[in-house]
N, C-alpha and C. Protein backbone atom coordinates (compact mmCIF):
# COMPACT_ATOMS: atom_id res chain seq x y z
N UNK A 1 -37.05 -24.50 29.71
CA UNK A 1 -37.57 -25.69 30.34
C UNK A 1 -36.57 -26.18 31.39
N UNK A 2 -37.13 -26.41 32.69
CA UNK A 2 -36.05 -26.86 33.64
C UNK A 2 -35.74 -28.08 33.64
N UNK A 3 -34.31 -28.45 33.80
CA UNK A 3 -34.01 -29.90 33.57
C UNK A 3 -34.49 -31.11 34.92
N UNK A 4 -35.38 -31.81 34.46
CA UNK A 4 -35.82 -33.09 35.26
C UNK A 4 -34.88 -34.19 35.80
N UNK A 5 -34.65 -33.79 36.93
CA UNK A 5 -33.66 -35.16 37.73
C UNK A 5 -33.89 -36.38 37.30
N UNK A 6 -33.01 -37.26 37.25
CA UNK A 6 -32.87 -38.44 36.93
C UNK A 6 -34.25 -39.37 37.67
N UNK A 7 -35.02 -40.44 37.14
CA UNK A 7 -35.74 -41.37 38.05
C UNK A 7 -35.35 -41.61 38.94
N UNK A 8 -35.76 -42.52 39.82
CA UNK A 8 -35.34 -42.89 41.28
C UNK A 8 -34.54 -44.42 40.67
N UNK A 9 -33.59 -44.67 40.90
CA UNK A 9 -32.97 -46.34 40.51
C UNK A 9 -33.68 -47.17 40.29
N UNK A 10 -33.44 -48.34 39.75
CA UNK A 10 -33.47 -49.41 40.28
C UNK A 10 -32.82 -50.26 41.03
N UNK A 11 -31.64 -49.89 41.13
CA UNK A 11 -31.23 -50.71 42.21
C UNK A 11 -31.06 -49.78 43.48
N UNK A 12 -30.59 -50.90 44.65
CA UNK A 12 -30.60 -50.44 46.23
C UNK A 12 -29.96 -49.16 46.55
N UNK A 13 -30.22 -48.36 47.52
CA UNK A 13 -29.58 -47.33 47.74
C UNK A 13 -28.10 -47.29 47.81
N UNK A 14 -28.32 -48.62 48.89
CA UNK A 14 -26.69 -49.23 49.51
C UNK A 14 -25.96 -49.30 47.68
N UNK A 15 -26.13 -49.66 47.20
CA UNK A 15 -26.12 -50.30 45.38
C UNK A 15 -24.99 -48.61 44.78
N UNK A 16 -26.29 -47.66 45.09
CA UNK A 16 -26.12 -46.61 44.30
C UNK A 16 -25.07 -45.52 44.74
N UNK A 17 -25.03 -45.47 46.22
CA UNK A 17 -23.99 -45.10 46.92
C UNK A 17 -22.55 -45.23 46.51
N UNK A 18 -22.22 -46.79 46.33
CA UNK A 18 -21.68 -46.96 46.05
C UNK A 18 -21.08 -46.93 44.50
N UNK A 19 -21.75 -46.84 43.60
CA UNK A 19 -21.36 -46.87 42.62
C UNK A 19 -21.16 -44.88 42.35
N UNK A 20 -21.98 -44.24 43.08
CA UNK A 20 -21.79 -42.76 43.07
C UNK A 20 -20.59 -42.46 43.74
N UNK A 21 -19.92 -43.04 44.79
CA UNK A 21 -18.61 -42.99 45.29
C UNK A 21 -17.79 -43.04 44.38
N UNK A 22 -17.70 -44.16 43.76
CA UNK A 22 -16.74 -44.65 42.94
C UNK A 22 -16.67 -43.51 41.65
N UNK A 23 -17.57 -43.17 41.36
CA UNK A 23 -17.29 -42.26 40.10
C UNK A 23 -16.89 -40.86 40.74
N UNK A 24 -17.76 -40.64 41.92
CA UNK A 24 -17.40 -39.61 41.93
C UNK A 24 -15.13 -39.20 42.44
N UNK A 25 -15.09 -40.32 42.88
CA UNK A 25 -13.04 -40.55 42.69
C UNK A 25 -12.54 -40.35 41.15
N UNK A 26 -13.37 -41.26 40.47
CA UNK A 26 -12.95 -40.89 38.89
C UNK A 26 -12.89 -39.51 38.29
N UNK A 27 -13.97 -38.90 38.92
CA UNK A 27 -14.38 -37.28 38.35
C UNK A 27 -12.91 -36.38 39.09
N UNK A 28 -12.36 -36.82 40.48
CA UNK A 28 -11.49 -36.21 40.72
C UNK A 28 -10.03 -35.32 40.33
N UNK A 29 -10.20 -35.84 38.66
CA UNK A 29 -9.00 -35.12 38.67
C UNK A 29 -9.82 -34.19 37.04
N UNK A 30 -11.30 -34.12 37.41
CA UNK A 30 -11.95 -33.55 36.16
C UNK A 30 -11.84 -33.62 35.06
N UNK A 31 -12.05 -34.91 34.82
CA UNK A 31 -12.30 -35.99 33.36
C UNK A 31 -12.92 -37.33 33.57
N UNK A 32 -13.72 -37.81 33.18
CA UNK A 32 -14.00 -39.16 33.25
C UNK A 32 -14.65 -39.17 31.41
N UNK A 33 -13.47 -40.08 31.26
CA UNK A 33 -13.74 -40.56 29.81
C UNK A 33 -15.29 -41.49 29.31
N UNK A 34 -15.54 -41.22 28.32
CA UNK A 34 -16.64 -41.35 27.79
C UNK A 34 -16.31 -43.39 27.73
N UNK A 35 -15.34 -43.43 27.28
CA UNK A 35 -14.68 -45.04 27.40
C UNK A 35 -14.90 -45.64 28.72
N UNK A 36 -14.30 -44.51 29.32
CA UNK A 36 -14.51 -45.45 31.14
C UNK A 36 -15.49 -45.19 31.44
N UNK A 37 -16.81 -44.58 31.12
CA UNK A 37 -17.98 -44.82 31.42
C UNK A 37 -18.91 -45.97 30.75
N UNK A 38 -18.55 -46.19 29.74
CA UNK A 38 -19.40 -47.21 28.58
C UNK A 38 -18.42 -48.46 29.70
N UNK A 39 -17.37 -48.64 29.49
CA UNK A 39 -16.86 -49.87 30.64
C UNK A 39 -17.34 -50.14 31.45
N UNK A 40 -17.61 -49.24 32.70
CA UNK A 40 -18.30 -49.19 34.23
C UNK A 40 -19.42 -49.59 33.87
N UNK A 41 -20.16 -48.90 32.80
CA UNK A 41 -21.48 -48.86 32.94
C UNK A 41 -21.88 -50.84 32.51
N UNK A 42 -20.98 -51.07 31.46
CA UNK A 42 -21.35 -52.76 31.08
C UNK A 42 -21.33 -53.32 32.25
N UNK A 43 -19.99 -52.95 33.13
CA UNK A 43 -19.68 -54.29 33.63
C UNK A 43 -20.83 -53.76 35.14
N UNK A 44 -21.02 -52.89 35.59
CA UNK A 44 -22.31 -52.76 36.72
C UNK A 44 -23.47 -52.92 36.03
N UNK A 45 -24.06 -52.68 35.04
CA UNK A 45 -25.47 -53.44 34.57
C UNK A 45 -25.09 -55.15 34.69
N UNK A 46 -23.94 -55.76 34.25
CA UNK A 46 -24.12 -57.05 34.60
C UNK A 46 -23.72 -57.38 35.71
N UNK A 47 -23.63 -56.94 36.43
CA UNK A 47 -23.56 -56.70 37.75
C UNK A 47 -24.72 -56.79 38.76
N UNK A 48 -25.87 -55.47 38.43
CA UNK A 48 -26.78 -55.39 39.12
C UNK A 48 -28.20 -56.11 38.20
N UNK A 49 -27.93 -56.42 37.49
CA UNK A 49 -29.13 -57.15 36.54
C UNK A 49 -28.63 -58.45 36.21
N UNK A 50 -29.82 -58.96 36.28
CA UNK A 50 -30.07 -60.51 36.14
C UNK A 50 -30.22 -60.77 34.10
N UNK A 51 -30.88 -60.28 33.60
CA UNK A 51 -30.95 -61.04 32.02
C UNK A 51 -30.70 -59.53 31.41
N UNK A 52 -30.54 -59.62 29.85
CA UNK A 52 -30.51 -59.14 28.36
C UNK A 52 -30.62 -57.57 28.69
N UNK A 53 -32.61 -57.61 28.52
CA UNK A 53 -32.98 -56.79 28.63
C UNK A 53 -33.24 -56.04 29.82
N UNK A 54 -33.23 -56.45 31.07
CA UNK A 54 -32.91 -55.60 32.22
C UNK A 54 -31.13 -54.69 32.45
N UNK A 55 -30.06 -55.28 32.11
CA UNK A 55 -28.72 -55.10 31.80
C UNK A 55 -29.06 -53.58 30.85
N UNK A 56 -29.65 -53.70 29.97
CA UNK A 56 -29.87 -52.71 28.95
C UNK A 56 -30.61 -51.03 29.52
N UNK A 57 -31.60 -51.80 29.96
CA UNK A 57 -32.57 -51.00 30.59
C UNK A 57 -31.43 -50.00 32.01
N UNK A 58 -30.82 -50.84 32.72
CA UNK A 58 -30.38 -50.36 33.81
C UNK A 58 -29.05 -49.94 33.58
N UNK A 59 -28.27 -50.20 32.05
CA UNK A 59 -27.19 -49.05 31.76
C UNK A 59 -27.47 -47.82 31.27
N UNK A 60 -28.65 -47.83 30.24
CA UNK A 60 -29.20 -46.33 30.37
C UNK A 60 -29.44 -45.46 31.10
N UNK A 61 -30.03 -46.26 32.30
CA UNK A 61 -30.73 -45.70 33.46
C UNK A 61 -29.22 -44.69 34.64
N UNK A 62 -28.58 -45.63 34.59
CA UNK A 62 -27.03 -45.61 35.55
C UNK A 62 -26.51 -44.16 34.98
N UNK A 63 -26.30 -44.47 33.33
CA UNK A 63 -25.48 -43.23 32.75
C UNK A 63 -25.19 -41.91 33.35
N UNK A 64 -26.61 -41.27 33.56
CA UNK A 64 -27.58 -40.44 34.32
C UNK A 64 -26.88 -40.12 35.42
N UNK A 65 -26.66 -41.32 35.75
CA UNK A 65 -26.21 -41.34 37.37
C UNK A 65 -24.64 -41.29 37.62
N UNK A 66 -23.51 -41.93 36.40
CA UNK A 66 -22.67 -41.85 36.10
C UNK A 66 -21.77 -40.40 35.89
N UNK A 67 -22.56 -39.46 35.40
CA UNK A 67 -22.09 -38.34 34.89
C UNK A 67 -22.17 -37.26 35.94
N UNK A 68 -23.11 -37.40 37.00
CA UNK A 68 -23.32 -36.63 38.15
C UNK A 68 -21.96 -36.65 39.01
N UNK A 69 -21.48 -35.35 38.95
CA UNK A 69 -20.10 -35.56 40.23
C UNK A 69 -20.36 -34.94 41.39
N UNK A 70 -20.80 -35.88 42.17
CA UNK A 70 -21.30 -35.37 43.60
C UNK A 70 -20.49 -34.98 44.70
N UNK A 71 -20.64 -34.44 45.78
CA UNK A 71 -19.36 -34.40 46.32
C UNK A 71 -19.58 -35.41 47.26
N UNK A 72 -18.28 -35.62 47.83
CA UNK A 72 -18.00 -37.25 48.69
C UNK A 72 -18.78 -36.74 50.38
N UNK A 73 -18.74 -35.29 50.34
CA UNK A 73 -18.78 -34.87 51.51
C UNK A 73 -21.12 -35.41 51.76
N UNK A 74 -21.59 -35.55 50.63
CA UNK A 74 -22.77 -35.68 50.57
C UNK A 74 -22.99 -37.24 50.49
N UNK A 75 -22.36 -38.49 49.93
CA UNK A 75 -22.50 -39.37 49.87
C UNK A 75 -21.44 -40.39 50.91
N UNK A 76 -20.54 -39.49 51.51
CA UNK A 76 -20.13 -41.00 52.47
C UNK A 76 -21.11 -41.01 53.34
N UNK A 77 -21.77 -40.04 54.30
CA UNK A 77 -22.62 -40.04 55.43
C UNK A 77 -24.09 -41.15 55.03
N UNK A 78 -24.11 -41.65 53.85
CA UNK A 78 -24.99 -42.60 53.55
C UNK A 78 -24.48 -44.02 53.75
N UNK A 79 -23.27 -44.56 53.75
CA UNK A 79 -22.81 -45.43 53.83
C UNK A 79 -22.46 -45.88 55.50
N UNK A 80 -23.50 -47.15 55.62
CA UNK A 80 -23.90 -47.53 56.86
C UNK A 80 -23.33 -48.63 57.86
N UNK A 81 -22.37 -49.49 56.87
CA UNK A 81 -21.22 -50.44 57.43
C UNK A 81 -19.78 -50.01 57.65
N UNK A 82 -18.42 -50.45 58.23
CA UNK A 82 -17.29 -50.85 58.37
C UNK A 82 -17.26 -51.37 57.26
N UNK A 83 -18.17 -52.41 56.36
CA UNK A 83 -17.60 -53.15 55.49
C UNK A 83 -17.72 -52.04 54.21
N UNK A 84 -18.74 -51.35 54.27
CA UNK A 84 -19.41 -50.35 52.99
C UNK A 84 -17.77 -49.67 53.16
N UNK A 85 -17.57 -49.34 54.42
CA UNK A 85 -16.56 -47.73 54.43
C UNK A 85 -15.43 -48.39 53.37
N UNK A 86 -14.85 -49.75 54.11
CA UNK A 86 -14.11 -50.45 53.73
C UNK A 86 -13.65 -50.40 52.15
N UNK A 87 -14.65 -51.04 51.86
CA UNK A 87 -14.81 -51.59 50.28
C UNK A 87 -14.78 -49.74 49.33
N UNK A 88 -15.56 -48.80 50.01
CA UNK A 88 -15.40 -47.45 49.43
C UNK A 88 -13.89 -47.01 49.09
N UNK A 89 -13.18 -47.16 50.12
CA UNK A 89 -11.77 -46.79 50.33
C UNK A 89 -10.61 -47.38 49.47
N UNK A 90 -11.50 -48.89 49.55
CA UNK A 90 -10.83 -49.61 48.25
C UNK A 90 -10.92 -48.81 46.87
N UNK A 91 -12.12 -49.09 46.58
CA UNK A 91 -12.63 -48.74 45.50
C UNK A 91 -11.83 -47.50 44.61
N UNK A 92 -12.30 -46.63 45.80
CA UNK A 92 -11.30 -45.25 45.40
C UNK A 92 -9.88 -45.22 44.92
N UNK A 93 -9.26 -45.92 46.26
CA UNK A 93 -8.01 -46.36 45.95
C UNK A 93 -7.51 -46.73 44.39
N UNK A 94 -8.22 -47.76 44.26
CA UNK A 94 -8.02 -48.37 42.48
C UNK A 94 -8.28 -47.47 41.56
N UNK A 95 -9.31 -46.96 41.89
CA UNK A 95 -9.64 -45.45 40.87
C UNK A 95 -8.57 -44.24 40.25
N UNK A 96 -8.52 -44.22 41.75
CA UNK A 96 -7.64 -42.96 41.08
C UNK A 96 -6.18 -43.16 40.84
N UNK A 97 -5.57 -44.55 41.22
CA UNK A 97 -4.22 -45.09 41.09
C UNK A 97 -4.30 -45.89 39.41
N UNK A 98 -5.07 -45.84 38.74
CA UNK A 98 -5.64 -46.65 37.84
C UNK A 98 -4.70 -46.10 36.34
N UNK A 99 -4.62 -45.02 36.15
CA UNK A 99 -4.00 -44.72 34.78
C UNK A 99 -3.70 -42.74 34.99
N UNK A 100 -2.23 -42.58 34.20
CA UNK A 100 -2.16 -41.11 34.07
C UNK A 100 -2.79 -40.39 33.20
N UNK A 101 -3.76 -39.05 33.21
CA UNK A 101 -4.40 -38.27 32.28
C UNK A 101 -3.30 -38.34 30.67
N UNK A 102 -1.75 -37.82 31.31
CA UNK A 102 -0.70 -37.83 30.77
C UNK A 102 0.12 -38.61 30.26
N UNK A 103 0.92 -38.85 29.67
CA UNK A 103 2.05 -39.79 29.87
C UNK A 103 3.37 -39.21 30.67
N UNK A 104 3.65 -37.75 31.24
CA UNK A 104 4.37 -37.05 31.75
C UNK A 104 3.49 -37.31 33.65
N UNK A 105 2.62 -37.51 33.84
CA UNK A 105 1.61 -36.95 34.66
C UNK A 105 2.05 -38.24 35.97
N UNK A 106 2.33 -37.43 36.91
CA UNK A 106 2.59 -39.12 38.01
C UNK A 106 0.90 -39.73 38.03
N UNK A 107 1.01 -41.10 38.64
CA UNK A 107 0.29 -41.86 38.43
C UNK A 107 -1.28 -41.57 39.15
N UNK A 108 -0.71 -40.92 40.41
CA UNK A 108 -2.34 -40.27 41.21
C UNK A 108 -2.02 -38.51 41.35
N UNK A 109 -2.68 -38.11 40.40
CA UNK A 109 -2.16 -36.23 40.60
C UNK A 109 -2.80 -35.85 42.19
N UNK A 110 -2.88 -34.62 41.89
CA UNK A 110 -3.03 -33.64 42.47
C UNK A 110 -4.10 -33.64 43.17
N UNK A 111 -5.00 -33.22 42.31
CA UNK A 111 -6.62 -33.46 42.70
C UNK A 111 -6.86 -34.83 42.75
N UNK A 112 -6.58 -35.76 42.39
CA UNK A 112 -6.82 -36.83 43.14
C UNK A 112 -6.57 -37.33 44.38
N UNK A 113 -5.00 -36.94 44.73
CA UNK A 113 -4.20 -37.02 46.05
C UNK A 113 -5.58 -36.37 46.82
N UNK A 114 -6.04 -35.16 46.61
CA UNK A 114 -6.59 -34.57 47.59
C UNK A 114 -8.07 -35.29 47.71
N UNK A 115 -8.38 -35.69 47.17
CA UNK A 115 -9.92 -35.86 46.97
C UNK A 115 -9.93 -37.13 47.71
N UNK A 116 -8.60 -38.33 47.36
CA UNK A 116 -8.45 -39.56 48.52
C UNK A 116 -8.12 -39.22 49.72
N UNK A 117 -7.15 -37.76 50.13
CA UNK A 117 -7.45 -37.45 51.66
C UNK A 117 -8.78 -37.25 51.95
N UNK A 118 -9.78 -36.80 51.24
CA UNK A 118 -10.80 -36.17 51.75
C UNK A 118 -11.76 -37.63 52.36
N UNK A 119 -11.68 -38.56 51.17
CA UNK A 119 -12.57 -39.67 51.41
C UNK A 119 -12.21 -40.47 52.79
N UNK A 120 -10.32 -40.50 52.98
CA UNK A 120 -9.71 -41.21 54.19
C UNK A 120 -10.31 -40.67 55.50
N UNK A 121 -10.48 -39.20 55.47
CA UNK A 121 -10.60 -38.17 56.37
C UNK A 121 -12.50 -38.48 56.77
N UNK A 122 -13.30 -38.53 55.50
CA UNK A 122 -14.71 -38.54 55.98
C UNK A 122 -14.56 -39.92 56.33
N UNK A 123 -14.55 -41.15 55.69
CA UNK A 123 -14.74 -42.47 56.27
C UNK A 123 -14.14 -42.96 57.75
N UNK A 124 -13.17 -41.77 58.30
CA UNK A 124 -12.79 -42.14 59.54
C UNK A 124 -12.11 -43.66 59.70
N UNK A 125 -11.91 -44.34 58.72
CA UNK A 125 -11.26 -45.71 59.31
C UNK A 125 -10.40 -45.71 60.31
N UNK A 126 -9.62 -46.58 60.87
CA UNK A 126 -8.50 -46.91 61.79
C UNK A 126 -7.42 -46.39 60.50
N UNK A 127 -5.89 -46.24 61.29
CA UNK A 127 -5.05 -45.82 60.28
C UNK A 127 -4.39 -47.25 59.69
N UNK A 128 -4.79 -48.36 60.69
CA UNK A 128 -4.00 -49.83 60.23
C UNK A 128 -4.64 -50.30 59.29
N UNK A 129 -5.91 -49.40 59.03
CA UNK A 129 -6.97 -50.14 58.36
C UNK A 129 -6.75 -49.89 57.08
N UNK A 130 -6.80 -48.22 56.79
CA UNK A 130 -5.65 -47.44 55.72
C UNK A 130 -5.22 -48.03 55.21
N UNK A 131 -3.98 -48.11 56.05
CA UNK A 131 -2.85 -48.53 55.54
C UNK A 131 -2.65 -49.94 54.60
N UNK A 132 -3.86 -51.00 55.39
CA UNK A 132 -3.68 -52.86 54.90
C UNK A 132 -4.57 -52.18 53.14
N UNK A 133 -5.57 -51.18 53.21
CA UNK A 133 -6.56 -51.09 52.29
C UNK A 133 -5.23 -50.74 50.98
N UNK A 134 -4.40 -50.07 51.22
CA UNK A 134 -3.44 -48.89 50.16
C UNK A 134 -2.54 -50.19 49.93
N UNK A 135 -2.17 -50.88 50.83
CA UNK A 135 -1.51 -51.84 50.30
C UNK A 135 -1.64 -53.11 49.82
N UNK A 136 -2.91 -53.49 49.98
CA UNK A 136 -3.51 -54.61 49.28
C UNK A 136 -3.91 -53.89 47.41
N UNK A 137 -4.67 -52.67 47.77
CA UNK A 137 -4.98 -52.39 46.64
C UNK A 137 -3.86 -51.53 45.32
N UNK A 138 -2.75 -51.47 46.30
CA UNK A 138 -1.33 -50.90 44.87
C UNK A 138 -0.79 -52.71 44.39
N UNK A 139 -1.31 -53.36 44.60
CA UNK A 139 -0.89 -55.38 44.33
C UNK A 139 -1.39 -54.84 43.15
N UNK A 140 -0.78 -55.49 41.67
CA UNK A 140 -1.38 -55.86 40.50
C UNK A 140 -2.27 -57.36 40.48
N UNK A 141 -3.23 -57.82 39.60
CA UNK A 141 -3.98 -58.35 39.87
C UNK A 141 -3.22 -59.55 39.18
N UNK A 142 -3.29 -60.42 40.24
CA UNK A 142 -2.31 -61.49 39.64
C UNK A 142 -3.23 -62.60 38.17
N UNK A 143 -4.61 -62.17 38.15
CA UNK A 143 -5.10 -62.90 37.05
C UNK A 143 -5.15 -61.94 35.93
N UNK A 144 -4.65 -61.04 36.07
CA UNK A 144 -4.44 -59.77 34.39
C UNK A 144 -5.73 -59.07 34.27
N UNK A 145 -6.68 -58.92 35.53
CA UNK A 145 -7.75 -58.36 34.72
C UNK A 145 -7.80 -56.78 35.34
N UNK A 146 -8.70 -56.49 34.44
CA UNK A 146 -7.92 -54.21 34.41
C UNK A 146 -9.07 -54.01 35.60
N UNK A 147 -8.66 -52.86 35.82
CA UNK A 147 -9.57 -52.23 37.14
C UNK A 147 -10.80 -52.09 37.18
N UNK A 148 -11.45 -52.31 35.67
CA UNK A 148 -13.39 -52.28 35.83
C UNK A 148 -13.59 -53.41 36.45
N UNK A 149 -12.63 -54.86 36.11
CA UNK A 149 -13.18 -55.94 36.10
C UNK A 149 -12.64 -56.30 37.64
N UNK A 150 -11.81 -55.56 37.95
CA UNK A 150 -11.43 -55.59 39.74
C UNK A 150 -12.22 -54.88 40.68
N UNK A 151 -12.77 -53.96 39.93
CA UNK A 151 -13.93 -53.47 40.86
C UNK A 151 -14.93 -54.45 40.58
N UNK A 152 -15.63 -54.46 39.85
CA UNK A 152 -16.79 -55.51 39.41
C UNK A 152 -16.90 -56.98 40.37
N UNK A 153 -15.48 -57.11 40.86
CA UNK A 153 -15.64 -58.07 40.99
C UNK A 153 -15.93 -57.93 42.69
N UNK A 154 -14.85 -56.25 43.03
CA UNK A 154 -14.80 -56.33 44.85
C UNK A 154 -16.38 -55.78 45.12
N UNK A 155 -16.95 -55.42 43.87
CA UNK A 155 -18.91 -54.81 44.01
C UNK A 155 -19.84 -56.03 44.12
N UNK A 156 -19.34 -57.50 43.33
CA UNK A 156 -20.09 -58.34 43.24
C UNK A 156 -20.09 -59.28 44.01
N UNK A 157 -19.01 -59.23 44.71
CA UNK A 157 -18.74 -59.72 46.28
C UNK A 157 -19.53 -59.24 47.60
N UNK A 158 -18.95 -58.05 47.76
CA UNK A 158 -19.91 -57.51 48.51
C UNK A 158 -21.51 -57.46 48.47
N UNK A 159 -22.12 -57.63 47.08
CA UNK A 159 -23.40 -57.58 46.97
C UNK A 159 -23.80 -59.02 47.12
N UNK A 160 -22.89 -59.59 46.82
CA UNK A 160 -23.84 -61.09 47.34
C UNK A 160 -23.70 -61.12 48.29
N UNK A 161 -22.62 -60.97 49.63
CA UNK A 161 -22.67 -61.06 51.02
C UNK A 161 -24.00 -60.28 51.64
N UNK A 162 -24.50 -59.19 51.06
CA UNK A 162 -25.68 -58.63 51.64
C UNK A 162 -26.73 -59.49 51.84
């Protein structure tokens, strides 16, 4: 029996892009923990859903979408703002600077190093632009909260400005 692609979302393309970016940085160093997916997945259902049972409905739905490691080379060319590229670059940034596989392991390996040239390289930013993005986003978060809830928050920003 051939396996059936995921439904079409519910949320916006612009929405899904982005959240497929973002994982797909996580997948970069070929692991994304079953933990940091149940995390992502809470804090973007309350994110992109309004009550209970939609939250529910649309973390099942995401999972799907979570586990897919796409390549970046297929999903930046969807992303249609300066601000989208922007906020991507962030995003990434935090991702893969976020925790070692190891406790021996420097903090962004190998395949990650490469996979954030690749994203710097497709998004084309300015290099000043780079540069303010890498250094705003190596800041620890001066209110203590961990990187789901720092993304969550630079996703829930941006989505209300839309």
């Amino acid at each position: 029996m051939p396996l059936q692609p995921p439904s079409p979302p519910s949320i916006s393309p612009s929405q899904m892009t982005l959240l497929r970016i973002v994982s797909t940085m996580a997948w970069s160093d070929g692991h994304l923990a079953d933990e940091e997916v149940d995390v992502m997945l809470d804090q973007f259902s309350h994110l992109f859903a309004s009550n209970a049972g939609q939250q529910v409905a649309l973390r099942d739905e995401l999972r799907d979408y979570l586990m897919q490691n796409l390549p970046l080379e297929e999903l930046v060319p969807k992303l249609t703002s300066a601000a989208e590229r922007e906020l991507v670059l962030k995003l990434g940034y935090q991702v893969i600077s976020a925790s070692a596989r190891t406790p021996g392991e420097e903090l962004i390996n190998e395949e990650e190093a490469d996979a954030y040239d690749r994203l710097v390289s497709l998004l084309n930013l300015p290099a000043d632009v780079v540069a303010r993005i890498e250094q705003e986003s190596g800041q620890p978060a001066v209110d203590g909260s961990n990187l789901i809830e720092q993304l969550t928050a630079e996703l829930k920003t941006f989505v209300d400005d839309l």
